[in-house]
N, C-alpha and C. Protein backbone atom coordinates (compact mmCIF):
# COMPACT_ATOMS: atom_id res chain seq x y z
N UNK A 1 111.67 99.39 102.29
CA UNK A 1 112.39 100.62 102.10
C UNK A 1 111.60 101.76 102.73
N UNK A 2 112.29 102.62 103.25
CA UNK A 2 111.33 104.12 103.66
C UNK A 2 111.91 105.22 102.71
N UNK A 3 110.99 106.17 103.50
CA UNK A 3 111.04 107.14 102.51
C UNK A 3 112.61 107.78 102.31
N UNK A 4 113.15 108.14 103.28
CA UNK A 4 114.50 107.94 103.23
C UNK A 4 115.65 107.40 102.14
N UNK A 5 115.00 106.35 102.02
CA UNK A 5 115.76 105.53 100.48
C UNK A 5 115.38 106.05 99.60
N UNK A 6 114.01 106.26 99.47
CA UNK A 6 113.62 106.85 98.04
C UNK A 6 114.25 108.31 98.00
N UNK A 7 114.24 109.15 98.88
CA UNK A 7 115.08 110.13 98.91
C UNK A 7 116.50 109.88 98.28
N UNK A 8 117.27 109.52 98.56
CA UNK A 8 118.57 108.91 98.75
C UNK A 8 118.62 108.99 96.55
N UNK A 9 117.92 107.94 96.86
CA UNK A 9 118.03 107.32 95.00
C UNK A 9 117.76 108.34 94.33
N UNK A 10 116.47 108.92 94.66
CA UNK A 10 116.27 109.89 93.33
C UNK A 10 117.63 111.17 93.34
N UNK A 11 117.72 111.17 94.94
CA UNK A 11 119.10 112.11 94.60
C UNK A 11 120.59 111.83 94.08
N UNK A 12 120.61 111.03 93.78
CA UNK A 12 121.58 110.03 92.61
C UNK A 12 120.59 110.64 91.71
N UNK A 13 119.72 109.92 91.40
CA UNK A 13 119.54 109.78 89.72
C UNK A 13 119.64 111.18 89.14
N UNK A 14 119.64 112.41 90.17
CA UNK A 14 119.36 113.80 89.47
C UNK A 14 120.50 113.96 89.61
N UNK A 15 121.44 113.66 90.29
CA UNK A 15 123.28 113.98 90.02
C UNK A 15 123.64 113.46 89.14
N UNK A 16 123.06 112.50 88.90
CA UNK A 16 123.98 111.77 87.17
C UNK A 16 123.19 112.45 86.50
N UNK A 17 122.25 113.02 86.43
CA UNK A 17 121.71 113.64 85.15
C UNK A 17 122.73 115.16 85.39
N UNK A 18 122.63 115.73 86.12
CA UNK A 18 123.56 116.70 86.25
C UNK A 18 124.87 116.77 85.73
N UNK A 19 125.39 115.27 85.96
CA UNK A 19 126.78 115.43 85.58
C UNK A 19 127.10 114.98 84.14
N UNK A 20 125.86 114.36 83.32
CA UNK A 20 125.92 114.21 81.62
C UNK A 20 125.26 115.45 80.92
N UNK A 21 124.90 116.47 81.85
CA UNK A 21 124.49 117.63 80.82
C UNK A 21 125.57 118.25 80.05
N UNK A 22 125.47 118.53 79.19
CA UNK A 22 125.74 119.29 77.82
C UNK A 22 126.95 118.45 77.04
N UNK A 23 126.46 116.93 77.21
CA UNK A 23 126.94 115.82 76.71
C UNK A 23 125.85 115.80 75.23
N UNK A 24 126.28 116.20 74.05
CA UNK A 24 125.29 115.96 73.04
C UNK A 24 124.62 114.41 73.08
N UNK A 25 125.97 113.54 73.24
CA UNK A 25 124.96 112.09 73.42
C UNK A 25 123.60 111.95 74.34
N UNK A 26 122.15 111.58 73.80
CA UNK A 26 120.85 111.30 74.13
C UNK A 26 121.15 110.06 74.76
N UNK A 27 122.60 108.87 74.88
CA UNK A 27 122.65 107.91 75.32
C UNK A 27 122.11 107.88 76.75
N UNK A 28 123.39 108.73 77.41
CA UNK A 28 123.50 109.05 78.41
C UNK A 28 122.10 108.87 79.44
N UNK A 29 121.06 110.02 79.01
CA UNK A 29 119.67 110.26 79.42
C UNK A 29 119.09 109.40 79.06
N UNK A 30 118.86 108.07 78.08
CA UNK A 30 117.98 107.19 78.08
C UNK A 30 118.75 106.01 79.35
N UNK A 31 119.83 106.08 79.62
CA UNK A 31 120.43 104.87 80.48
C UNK A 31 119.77 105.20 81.56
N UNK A 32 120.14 106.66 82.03
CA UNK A 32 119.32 106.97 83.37
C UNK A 32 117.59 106.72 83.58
N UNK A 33 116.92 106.92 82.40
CA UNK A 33 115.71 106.71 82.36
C UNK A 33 115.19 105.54 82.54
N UNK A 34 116.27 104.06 81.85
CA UNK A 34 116.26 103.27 81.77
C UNK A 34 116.44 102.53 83.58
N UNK A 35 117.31 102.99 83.92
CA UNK A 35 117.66 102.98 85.72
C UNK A 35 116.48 103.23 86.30
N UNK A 36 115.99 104.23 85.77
CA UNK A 36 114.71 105.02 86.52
C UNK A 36 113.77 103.87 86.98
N UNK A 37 113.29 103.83 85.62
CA UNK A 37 111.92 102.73 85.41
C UNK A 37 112.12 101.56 86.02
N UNK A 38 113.43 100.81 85.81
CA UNK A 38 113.23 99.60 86.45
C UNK A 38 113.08 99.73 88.11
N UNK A 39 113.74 100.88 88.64
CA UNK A 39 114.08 101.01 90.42
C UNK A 39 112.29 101.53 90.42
N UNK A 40 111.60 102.30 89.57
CA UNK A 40 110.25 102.27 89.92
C UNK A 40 109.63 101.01 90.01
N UNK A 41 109.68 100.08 89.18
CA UNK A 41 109.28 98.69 88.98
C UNK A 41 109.78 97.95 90.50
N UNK A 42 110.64 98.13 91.29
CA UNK A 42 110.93 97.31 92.38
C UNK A 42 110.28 98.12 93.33
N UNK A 43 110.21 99.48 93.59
CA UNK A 43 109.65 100.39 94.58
C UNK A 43 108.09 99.85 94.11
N UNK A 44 107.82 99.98 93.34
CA UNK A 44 106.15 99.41 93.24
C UNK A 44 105.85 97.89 94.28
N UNK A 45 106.70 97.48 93.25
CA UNK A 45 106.80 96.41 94.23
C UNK A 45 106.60 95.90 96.09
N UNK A 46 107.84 97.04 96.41
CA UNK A 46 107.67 96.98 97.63
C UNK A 46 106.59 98.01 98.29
N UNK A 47 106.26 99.06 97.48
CA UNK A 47 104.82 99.54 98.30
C UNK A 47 103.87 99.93 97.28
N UNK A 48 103.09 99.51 96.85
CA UNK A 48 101.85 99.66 96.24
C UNK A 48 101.34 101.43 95.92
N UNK A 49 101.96 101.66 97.04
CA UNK A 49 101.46 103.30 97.30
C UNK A 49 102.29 104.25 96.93
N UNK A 50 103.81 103.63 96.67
CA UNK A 50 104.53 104.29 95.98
C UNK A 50 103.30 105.34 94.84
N UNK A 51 104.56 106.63 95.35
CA UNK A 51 103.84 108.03 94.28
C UNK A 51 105.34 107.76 92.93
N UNK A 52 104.30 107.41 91.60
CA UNK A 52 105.97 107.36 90.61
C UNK A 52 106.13 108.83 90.08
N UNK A 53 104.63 109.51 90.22
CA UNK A 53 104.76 110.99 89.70
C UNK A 53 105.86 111.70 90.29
N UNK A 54 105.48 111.68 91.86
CA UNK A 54 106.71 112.68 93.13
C UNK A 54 108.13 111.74 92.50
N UNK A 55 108.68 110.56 92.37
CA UNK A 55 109.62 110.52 92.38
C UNK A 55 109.82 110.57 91.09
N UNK A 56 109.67 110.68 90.03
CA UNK A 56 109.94 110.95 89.03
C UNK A 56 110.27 112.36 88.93
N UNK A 57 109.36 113.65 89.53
CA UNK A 57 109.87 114.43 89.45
C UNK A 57 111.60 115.23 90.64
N UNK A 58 111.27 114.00 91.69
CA UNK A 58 112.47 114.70 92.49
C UNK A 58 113.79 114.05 91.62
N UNK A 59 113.43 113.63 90.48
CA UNK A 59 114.78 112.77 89.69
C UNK A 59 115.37 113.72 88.81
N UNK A 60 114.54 114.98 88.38
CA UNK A 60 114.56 116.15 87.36
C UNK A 60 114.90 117.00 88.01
N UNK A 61 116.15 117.69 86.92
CA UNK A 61 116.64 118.86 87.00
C UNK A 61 115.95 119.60 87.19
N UNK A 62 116.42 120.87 88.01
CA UNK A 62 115.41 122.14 87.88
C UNK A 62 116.15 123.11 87.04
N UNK A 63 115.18 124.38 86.26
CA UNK A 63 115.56 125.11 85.65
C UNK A 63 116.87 125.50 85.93
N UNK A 64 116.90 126.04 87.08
CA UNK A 64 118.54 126.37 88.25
C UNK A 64 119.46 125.42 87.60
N UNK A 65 119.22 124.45 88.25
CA UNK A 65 120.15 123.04 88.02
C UNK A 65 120.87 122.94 86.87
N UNK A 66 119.88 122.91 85.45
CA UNK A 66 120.37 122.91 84.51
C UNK A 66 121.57 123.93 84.34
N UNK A 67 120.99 125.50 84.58
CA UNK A 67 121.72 126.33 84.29
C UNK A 67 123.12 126.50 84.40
N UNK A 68 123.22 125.79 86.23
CA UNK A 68 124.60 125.65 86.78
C UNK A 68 125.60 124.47 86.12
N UNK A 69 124.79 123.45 84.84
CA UNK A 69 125.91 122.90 84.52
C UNK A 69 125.70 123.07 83.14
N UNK A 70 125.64 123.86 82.54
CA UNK A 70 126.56 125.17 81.50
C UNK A 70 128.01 125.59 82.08
């Protein structure tokens, strides 16, 4: 995979978090988390050097972000 993909995914994973905000269900956000971890577990996989910090954070809303889905 290149970096490209990892791009790609985490920008999914921060649109579905986008689109379950101000869903009271906590389900929602543990499924995605749950998505998260395992696609980190295969990206490890394929590069050792994988950063899980950077993509973990390009997976998070930003303050902005949140705001706009109020």
């Amino acid at each position: 995979m290149t970096k490209k993909h990892f791009i790609q995914i985490a920008r999914i994973l921060k649109n579905q978090r986008l689109a379950i905000q101000g869903i009271e269900d906590n389900q929602f956000e543990n499924l995605i988390s749950n998505i998260e971890n395992q696609l980190i577990s295969v990206f490890v996989d394929d590069n050792p050097r994988f950063d899980i910090t950077r993509f973990r954070q390009a997976t998070q809303l930003t303050e902005e972000e949140r705001k706009l889905a109020i």
